[in-house]
N, C-alpha and C. Protein backbone atom coordinates (compact mmCIF):
# COMPACT_ATOMS: atom_id res chain seq x y z
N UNK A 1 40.16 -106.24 7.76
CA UNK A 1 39.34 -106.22 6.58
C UNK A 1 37.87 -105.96 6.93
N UNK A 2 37.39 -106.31 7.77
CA UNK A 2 35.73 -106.31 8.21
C UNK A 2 35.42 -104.89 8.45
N UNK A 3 36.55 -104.40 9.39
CA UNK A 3 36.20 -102.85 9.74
C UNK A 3 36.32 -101.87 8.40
N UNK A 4 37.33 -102.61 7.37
CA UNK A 4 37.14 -101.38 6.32
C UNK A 4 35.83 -101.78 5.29
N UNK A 5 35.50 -102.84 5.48
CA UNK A 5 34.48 -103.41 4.95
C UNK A 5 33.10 -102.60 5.27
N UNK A 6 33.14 -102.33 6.73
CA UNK A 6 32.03 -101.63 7.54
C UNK A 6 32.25 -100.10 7.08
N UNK A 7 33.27 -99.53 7.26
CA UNK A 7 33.37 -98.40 6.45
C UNK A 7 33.32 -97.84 5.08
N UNK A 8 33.43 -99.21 4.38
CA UNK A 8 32.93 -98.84 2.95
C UNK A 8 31.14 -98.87 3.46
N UNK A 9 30.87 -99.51 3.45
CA UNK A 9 28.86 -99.90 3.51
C UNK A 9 28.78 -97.97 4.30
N UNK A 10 29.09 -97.50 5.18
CA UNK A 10 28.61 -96.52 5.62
C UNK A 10 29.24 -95.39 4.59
N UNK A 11 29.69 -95.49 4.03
CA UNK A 11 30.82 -94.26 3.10
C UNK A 11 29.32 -94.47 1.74
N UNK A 12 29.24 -95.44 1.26
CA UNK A 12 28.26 -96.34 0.22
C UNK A 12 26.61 -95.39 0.64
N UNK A 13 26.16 -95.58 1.74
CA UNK A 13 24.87 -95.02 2.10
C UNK A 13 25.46 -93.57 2.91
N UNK A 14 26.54 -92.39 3.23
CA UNK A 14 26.47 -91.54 3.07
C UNK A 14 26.25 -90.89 1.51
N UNK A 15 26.96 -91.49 0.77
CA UNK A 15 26.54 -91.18 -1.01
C UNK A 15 25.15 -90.93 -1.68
N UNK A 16 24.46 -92.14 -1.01
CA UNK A 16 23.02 -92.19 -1.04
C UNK A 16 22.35 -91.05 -0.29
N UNK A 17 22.42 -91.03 0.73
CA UNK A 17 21.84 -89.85 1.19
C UNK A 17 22.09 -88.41 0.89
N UNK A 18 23.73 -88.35 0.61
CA UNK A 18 23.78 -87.05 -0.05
C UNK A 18 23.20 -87.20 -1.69
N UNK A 19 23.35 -87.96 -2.58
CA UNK A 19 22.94 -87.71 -3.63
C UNK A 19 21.23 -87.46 -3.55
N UNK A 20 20.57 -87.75 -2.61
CA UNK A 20 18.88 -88.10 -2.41
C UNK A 20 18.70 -85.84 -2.01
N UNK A 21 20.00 -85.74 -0.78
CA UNK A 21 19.74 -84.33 -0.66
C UNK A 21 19.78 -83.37 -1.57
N UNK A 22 20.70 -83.85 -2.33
CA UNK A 22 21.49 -82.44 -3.36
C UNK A 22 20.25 -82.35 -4.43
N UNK A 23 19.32 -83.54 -4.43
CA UNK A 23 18.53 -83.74 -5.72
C UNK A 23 17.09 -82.89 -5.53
N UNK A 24 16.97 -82.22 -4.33
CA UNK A 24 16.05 -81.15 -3.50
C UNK A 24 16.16 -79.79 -3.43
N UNK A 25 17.90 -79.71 -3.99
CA UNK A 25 18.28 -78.47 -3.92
C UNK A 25 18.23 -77.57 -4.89
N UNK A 26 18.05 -76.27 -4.59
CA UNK A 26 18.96 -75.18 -5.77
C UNK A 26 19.89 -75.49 -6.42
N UNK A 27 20.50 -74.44 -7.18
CA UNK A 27 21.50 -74.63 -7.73
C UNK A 27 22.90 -73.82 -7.03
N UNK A 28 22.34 -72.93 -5.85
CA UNK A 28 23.17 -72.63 -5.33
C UNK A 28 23.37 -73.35 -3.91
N UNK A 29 22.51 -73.84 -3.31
CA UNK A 29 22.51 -74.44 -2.27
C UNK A 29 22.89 -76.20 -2.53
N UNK A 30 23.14 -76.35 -3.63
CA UNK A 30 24.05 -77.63 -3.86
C UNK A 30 25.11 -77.35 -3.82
N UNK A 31 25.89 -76.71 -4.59
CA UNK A 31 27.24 -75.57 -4.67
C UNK A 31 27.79 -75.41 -3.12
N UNK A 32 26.84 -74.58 -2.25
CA UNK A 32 27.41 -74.83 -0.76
C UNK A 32 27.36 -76.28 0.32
N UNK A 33 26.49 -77.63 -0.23
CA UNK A 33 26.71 -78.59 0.42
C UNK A 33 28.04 -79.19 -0.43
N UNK A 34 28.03 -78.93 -1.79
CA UNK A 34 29.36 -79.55 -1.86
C UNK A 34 30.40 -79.00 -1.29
N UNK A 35 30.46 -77.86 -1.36
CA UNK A 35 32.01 -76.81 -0.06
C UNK A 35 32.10 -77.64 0.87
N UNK A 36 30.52 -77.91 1.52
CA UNK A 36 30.65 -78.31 2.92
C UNK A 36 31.08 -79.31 2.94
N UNK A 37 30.86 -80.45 2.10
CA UNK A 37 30.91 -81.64 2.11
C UNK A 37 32.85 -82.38 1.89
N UNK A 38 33.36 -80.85 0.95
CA UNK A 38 34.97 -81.50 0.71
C UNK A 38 35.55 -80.54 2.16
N UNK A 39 35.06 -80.06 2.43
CA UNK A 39 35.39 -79.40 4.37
C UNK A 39 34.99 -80.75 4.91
N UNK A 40 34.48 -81.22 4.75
CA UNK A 40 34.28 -82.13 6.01
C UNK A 40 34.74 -83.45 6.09
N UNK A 41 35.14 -83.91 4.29
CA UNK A 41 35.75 -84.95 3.95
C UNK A 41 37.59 -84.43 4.54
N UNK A 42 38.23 -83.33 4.43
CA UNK A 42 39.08 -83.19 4.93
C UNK A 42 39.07 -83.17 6.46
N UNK A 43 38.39 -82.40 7.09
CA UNK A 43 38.28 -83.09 8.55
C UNK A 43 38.07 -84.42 9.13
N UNK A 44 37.17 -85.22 8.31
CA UNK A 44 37.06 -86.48 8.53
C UNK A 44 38.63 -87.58 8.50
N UNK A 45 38.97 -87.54 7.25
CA UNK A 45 40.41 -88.06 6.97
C UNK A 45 41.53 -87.25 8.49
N UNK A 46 42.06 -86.24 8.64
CA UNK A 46 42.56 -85.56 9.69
C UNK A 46 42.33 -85.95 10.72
N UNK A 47 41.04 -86.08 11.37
CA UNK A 47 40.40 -86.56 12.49
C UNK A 47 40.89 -88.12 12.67
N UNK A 48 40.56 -88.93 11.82
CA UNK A 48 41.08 -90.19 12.04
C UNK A 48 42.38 -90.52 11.42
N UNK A 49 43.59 -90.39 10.99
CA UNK A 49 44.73 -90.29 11.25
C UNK A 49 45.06 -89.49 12.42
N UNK A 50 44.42 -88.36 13.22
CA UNK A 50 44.95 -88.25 14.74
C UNK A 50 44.69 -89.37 15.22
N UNK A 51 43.84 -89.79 15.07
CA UNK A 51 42.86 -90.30 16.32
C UNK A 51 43.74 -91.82 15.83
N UNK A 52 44.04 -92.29 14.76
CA UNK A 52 44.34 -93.86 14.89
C UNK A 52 46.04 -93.53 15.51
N UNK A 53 47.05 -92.34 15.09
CA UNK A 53 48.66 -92.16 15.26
C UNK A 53 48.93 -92.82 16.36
N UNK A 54 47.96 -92.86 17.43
CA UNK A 54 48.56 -93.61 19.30
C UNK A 54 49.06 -95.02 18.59
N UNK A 55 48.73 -95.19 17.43
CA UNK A 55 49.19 -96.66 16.98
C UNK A 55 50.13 -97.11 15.57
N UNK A 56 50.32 -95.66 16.03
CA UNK A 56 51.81 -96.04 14.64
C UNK A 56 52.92 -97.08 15.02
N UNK A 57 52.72 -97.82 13.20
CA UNK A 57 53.82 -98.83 13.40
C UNK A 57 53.15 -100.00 14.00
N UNK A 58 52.27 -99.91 14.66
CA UNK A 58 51.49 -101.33 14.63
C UNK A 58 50.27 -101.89 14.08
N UNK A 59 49.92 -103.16 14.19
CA UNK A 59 49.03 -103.52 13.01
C UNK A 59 47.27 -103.39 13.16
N UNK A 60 47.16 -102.32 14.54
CA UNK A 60 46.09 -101.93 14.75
C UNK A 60 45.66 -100.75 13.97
N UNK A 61 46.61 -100.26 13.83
CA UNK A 61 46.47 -98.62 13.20
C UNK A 61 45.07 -98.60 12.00
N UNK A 62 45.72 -99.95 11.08
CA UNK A 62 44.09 -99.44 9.96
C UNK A 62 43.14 -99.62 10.63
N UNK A 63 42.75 -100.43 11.53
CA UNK A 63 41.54 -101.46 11.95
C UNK A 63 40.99 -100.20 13.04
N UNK A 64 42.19 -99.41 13.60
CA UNK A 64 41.20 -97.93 14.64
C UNK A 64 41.11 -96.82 13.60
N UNK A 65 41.94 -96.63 12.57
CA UNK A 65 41.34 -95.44 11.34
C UNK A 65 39.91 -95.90 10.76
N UNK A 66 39.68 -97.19 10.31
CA UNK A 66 38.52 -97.50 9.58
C UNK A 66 37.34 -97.29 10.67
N UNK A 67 37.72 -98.06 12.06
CA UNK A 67 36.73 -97.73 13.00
C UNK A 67 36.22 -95.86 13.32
N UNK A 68 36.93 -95.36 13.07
CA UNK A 68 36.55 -94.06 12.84
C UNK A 68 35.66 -93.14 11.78
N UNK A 69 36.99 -93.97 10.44
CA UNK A 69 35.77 -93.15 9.47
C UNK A 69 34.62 -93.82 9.00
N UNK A 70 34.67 -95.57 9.80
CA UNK A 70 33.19 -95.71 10.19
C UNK A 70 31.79 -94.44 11.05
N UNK A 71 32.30 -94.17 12.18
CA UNK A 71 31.84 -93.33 13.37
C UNK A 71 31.47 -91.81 12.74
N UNK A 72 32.30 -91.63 11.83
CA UNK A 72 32.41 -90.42 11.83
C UNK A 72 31.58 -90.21 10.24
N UNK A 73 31.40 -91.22 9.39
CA UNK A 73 31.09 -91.12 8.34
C UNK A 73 29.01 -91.20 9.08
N UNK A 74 28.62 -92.21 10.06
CA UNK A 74 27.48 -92.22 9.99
C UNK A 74 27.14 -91.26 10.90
N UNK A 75 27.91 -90.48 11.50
CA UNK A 75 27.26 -88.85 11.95
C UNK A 75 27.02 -87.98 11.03
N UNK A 76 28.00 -88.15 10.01
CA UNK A 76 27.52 -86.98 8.87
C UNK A 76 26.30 -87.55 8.10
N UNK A 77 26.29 -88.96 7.82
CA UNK A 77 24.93 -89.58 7.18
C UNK A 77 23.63 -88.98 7.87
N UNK A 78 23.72 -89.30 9.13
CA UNK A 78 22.40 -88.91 10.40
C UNK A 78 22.42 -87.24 9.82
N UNK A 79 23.63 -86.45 9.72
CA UNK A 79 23.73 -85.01 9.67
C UNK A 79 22.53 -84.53 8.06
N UNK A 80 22.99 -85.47 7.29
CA UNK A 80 22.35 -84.70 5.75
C UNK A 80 21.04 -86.02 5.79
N UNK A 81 20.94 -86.76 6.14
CA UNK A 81 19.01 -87.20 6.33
C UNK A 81 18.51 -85.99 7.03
N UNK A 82 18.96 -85.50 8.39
CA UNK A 82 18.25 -84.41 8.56
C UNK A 82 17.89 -83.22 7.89
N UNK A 83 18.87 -83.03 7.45
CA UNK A 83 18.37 -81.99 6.42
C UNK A 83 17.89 -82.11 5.18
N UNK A 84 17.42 -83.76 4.68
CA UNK A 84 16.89 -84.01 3.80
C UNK A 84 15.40 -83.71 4.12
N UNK A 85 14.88 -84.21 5.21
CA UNK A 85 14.02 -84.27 5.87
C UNK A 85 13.43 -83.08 6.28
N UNK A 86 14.53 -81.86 6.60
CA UNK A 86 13.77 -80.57 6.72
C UNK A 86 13.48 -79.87 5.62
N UNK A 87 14.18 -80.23 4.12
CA UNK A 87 13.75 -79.57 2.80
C UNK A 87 12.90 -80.55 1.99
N UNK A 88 12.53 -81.54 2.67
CA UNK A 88 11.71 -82.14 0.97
C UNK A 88 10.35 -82.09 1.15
């Protein structure tokens, strides 16, 4: 529970930061962070179901998926502050 707990709070402030970016943008250059953004929500999900499977069937499996799309959610956060930061 803690680790999906931790992955909601980082999923919670990627939202924030993308909604803070998109609110800087065009109208076409929102259009392509959202593409990017359901591309990357599918890689994200993919990435961590590989990455947790070494533990199918046991009761680690959620607790190394959440630890992921913890990891992986605050690289993309770090990813769109930067580019908040280079357009505002």
């Amino acid at each position: 529970m803690c680790a999906h707990r931790e992955y909601k709070a980082a999923d919670a402030e990627l939202n924030k930061v993308y909604g803070r970016l998109a609110g800087v943008l065009d109208e076409e250059d929102k259009a392509s962070l959202k593409e990017s953004e359901l591309a990357w929500i599918k890689y994200r999900d993919s990435t961590c179901v590989f990455e947790s499977s070494q533990y199918k069937g046991g009761t680690m499996r959620g607790m190394i998926e959440s630890f992921c799309l913890t990891r992986v959610t605050k690289s993309r956060t770090a990813e769109l502050k930067d580019q908040y930061e280079l357009r505002r």
